[in-house]
Protein backbone atom coordinates (compact mmCIF):
# COMPACT_ATOMS: atom_id res chain seq x y z
CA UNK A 1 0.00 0.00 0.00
CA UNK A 2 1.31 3.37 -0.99
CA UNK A 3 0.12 6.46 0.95
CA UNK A 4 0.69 10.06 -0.40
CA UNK A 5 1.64 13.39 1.17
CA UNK A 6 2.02 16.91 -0.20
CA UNK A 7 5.44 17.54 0.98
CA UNK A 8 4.76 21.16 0.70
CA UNK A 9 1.87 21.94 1.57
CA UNK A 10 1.49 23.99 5.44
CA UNK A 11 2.90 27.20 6.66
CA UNK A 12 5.98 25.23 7.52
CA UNK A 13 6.59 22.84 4.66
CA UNK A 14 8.74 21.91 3.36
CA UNK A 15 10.53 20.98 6.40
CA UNK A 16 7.55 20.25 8.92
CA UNK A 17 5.82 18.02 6.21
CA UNK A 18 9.22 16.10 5.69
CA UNK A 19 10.07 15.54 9.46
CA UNK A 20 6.42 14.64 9.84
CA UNK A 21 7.00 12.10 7.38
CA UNK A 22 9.84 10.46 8.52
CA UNK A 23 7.71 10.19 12.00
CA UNK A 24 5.45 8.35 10.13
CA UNK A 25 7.54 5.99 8.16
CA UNK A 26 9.35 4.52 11.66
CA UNK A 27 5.64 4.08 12.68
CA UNK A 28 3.61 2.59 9.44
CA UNK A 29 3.49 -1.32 8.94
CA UNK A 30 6.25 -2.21 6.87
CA UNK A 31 4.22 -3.16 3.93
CA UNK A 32 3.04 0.58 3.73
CA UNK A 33 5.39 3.12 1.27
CA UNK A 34 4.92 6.75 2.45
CA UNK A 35 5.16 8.78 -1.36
CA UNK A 36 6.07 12.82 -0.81
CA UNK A 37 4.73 14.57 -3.67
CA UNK A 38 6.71 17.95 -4.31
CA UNK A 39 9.94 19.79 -5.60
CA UNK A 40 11.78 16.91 -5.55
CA UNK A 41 15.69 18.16 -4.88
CA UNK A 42 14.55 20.20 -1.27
CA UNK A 43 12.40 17.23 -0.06
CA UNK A 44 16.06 15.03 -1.15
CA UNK A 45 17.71 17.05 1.19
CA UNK A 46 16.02 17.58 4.12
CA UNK A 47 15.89 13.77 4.24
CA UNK A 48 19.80 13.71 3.75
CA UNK A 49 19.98 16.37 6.53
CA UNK A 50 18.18 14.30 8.92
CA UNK A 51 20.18 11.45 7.67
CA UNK A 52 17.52 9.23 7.01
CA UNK A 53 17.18 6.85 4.11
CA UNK A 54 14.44 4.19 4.24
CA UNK A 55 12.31 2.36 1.25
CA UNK A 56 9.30 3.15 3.03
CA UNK A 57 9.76 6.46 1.49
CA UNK A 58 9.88 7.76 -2.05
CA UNK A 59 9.48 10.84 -3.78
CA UNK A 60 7.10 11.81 -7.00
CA UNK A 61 8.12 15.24 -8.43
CA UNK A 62 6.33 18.15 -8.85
CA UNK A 63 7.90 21.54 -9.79
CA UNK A 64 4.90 23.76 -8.63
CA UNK A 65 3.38 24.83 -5.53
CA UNK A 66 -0.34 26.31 -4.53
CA UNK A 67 0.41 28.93 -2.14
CA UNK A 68 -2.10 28.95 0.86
CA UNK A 69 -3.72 32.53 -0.45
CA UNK A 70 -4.51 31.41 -4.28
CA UNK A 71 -7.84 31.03 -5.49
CA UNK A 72 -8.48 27.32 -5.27
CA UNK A 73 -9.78 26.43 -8.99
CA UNK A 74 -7.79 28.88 -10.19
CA UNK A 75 -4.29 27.78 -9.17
CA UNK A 76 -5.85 24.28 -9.78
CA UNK A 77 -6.14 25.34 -13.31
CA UNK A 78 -2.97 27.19 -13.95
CA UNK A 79 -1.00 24.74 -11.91
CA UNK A 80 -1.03 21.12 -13.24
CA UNK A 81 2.04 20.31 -11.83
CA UNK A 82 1.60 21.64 -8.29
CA UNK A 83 2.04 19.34 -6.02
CA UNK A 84 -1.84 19.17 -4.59
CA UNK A 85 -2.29 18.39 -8.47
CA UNK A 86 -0.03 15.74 -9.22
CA UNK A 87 -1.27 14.22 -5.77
CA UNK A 88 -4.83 13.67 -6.84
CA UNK A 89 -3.54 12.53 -9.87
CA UNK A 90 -1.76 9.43 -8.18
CA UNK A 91 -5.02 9.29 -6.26
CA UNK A 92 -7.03 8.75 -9.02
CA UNK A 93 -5.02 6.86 -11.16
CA UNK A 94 -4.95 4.15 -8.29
CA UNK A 95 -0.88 4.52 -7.35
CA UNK A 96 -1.92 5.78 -3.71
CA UNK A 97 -4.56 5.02 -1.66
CA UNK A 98 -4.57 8.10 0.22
CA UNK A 99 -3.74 11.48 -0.43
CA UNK A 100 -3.11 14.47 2.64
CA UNK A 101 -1.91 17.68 2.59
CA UNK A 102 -1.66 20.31 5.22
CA UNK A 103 -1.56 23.11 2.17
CA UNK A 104 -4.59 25.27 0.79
CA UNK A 105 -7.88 23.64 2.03
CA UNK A 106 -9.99 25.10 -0.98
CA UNK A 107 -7.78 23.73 -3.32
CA UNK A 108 -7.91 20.05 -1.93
CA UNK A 109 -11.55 20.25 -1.28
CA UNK A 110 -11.64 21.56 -5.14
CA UNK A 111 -9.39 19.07 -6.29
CA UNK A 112 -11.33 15.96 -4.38
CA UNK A 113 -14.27 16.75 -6.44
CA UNK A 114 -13.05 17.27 -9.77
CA UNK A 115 -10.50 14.20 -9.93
CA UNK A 116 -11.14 11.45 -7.55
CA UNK A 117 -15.06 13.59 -7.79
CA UNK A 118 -17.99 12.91 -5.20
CA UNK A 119 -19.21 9.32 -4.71
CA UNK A 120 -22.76 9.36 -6.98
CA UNK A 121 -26.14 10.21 -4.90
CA UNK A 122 -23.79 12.51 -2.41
CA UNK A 123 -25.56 16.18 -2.43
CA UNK A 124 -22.41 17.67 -0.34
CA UNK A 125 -18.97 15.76 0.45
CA UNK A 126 -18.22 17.08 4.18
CA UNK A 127 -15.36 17.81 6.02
CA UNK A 128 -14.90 15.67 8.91
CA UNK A 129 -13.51 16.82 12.57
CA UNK A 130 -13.59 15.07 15.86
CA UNK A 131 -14.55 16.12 19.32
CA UNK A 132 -12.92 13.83 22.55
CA UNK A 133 -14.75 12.60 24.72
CA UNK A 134 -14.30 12.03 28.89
CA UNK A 135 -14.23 8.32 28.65
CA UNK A 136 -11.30 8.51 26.40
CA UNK A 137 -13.22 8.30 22.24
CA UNK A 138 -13.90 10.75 20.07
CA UNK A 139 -17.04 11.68 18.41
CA UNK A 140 -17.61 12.19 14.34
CA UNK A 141 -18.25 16.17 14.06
CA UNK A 142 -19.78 16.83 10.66
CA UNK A 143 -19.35 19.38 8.64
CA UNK A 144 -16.78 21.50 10.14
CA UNK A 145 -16.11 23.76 7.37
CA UNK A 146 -16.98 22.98 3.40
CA UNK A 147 -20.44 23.47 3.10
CA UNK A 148 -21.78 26.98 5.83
CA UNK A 149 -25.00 26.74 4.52
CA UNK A 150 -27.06 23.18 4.12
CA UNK A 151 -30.61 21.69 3.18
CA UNK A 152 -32.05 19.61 5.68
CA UNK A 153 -31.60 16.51 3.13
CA UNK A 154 -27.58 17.67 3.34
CA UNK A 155 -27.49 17.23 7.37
CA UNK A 156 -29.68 13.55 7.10
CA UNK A 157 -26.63 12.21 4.83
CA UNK A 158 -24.26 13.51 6.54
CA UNK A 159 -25.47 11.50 9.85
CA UNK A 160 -25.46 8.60 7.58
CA UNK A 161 -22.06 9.09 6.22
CA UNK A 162 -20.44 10.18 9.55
CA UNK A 163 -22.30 6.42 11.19
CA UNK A 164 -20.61 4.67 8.49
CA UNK A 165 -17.13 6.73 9.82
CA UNK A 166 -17.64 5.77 13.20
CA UNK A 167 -18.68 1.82 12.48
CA UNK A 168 -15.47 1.38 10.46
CA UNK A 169 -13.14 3.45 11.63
CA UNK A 170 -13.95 3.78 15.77
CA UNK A 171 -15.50 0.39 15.54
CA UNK A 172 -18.88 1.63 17.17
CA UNK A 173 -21.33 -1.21 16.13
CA UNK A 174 -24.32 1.25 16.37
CA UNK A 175 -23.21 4.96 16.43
CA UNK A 176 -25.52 7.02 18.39
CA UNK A 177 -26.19 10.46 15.92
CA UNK A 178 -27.27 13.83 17.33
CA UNK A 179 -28.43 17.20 15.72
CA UNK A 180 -26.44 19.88 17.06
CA UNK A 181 -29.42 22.30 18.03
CA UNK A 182 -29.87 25.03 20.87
CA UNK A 183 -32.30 22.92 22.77
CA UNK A 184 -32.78 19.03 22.95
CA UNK A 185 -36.76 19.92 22.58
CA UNK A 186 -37.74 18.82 18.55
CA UNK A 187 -39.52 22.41 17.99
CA UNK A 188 -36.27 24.19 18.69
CA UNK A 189 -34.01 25.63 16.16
CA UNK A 190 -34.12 27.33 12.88
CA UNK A 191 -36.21 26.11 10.10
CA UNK A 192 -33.59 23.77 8.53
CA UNK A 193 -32.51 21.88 11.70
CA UNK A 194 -36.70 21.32 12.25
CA UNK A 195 -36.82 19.67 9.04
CA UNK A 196 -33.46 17.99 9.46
CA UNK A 197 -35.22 16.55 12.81
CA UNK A 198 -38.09 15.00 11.20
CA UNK A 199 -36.23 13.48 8.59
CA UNK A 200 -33.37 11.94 11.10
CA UNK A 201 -35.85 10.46 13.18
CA UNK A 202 -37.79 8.58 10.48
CA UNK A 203 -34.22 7.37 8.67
CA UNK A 204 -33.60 3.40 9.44
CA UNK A 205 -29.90 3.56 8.90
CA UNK A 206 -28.90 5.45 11.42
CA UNK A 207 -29.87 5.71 15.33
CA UNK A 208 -30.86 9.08 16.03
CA UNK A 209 -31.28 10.35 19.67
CA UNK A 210 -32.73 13.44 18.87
CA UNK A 211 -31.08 17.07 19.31
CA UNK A 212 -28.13 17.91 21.33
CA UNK A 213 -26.43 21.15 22.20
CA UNK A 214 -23.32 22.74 23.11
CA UNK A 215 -22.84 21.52 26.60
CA UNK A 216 -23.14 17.66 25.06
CA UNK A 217 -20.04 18.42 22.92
CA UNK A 218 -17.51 16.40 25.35
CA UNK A 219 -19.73 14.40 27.25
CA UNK A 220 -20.01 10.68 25.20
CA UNK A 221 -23.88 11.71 24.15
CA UNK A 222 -23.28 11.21 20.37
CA UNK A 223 -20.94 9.48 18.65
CA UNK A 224 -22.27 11.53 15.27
CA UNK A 225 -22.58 15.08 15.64
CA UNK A 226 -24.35 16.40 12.59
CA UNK A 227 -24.21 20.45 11.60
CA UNK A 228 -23.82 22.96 9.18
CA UNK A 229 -20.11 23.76 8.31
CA UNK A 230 -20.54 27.22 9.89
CA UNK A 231 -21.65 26.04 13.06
CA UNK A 232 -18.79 23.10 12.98
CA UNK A 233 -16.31 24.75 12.05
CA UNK A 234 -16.84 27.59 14.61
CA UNK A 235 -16.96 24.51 17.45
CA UNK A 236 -13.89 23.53 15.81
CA UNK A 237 -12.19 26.55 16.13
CA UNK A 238 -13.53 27.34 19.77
CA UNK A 239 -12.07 23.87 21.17
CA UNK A 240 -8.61 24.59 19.82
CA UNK A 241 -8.71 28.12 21.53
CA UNK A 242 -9.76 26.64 24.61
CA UNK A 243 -6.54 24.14 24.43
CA UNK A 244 -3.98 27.39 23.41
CA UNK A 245 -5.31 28.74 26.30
CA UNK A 246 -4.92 26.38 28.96
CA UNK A 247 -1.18 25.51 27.32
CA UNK A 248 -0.62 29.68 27.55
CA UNK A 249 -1.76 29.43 31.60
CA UNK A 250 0.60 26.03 31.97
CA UNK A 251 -2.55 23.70 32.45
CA UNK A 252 -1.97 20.39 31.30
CA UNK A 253 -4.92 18.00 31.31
CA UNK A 254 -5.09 14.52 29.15
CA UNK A 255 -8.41 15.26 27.99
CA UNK A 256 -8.16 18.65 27.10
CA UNK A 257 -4.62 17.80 25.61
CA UNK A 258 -6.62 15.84 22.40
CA UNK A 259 -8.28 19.43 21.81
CA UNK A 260 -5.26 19.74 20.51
CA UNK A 261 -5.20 19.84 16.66
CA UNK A 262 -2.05 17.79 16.50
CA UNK A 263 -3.59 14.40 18.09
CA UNK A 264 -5.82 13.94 15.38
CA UNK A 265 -3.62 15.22 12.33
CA UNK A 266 -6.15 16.01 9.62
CA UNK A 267 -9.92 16.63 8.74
CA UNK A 268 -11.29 13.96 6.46
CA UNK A 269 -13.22 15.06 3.28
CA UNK A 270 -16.45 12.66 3.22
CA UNK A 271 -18.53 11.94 0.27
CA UNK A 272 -15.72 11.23 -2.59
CA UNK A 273 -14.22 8.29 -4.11
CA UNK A 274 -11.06 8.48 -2.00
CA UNK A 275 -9.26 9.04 0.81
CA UNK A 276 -8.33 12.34 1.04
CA UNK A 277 -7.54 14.24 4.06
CA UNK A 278 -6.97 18.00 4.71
CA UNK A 279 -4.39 19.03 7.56
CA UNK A 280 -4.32 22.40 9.53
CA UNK A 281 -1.86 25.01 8.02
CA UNK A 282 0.32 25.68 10.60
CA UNK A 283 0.69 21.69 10.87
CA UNK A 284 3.99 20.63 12.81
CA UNK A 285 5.71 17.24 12.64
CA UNK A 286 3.76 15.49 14.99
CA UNK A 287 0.12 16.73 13.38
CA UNK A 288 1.65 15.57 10.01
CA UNK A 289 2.92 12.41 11.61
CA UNK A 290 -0.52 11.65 12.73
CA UNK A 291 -2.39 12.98 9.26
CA UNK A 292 -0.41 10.17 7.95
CA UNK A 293 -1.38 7.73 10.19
CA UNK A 294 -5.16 8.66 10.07
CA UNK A 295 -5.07 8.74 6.15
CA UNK A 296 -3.54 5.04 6.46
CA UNK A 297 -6.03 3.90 8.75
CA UNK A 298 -8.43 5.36 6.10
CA UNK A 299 -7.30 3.49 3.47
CA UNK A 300 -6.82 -0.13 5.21
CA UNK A 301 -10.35 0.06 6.15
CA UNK A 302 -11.90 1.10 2.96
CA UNK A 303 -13.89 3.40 4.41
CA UNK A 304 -15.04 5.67 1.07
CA UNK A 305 -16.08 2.61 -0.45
CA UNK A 306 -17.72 1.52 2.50
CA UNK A 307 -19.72 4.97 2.47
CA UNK A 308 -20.39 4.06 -1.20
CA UNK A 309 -22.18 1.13 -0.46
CA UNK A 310 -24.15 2.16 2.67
CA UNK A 311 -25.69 5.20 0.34
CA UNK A 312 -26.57 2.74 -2.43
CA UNK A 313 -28.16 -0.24 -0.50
């Protein structure tokens, strides 16, 4: 199995993405080749720097790079041989099974749909996050961040999607799924989330418990937490302030430790026929270490084409 990373792709890449890699390859099953997509004489040599030479790693060049500003389609466009482009071509040409980056999220959100595209009968492919838990998981938060506005058809698929995420890869056999609302009452909320209610409750593939709200975020209620990607990716955003500052006062907790952006790695993008998953841009080593590991776990599992068949049975 061959996994792929954009080697320069995050505020810090090269360098971060590289070192983040090599964490990765001393960790990944032996069977599994880590491929770094980018300029292929700098990755060369921060790998000689660190003095480390393995055949768990190779490189794929690509002479171009999509700056974190550029307009998405645009640099897609102008940039065939960027290395975000010449990843999803490996992707979709079957070389890798799993393509990350930590560079410009439009542009791998862009370039998910229009090579590897959306799996058919999926309205909106979703970014995926993940919210801890006090007994130790971590819940499916989705979306948290592609789609800010969404139908109320949108939020039933994505609590079907995100149940297949958490049967496969959290191996929960029935994933308890909950609306993300401002009351657990089923009148409350704004038109779409109403709608969104009656539709979840009535839906036989998933087990909906109804409405949650903000206060249920950490406390094992859901294993699915279904929203818009406004409201997702603002909860997103609010749980890694909350671990900055704790680390800025010198409080160290083990729970509040996975708010952390770095134990997780990556966001998943739901909803397309691969496994593709976006990083944060200021990603360090470790995050990309553990994008890596997340987009391997992906791709053992199968998990897009398990999504595939759960939408079509």
């Amino acid at each position: 199995m061959k996994i792929a990373l954009d080697a320069m792709g995050g505020d810090f890449a090269p360098e971060a993405a590289v070192e983040g890699a090599i964490l990765a390859a001393k960790t990944l099953p032996e069977t599994t080749k880590l491929v770094l997509v980018g300029q292929q004489p700098i990755i060369q040599s921060i790998l000689d720097n660190h003095g480390f030479s393995s055949p768990t790693i190779e490189i794929v060049h690509a002479s171009e790079v999509i700056e974190m500003g550029e307009h998405p389609t645009k640099a897609l466009s102008q940039k065939p041989n960027s290395s975000i482009a010449v990843g999803f071509q490996l992707l979709k040409g079957g070389q890798v099974a799993a393509f990350s980056s930590a560079g410009n999220t439009g542009a791998m959100h862009v370039g998910a749909m229009f090579s590897v595209k959306t799996i058919e009968g999926v309205m909106r492919p979703a970014i995926t996050g993940f919210s801890p838990q006090v007994d130790g998981s971590y819940s499916v938060i989705l979306d948290v961040g592609a789609n800010a506005d969404c139908k109320p058809e949108v939020l039933q698929q994505f609590a079907e999607i995100g149940s297949v995420y958490a049967r496969y890869i959290f191996n929960i056999e029935n994933p308890r799924v909950g609306l993300m609302n401002l009351g657990e009452e089923e009148q409350k909320g704004t038109l779409v989330t109403q709608a969104a209610y009656q539709l979840l409750k009535i839906n036989s593939k998933i087990n909906f418990i109804g409405n949650i709200e903000g206060r249920d975020l950490f406390v094992n209620k859901a294993d699915v937490i279904v929203c818009d990607g406004f409201t997702g990716n603002v909860i997103l955003k609010m749980a890694e302030s909350i671990y900055e500052l704790l680390k800025e006062r010198h409080i160290y907790d083990p729970f509040f430790d996975k708010l952390n952006y770095e134990a997780v790695g990556g966001s998943p993008i739901l909803g397309v026929n691969g496994n593709v998953v976006i990083g944060h841009g200021v990603s360090t080593p470790l995050a990309i270490k553990n994008m890596v590991l997340l987009s391997e776990k992906m791709a053992v599992s199968g998990i897009f084409t398990k999504i595939k068949e759960a939408l079509t049975s």
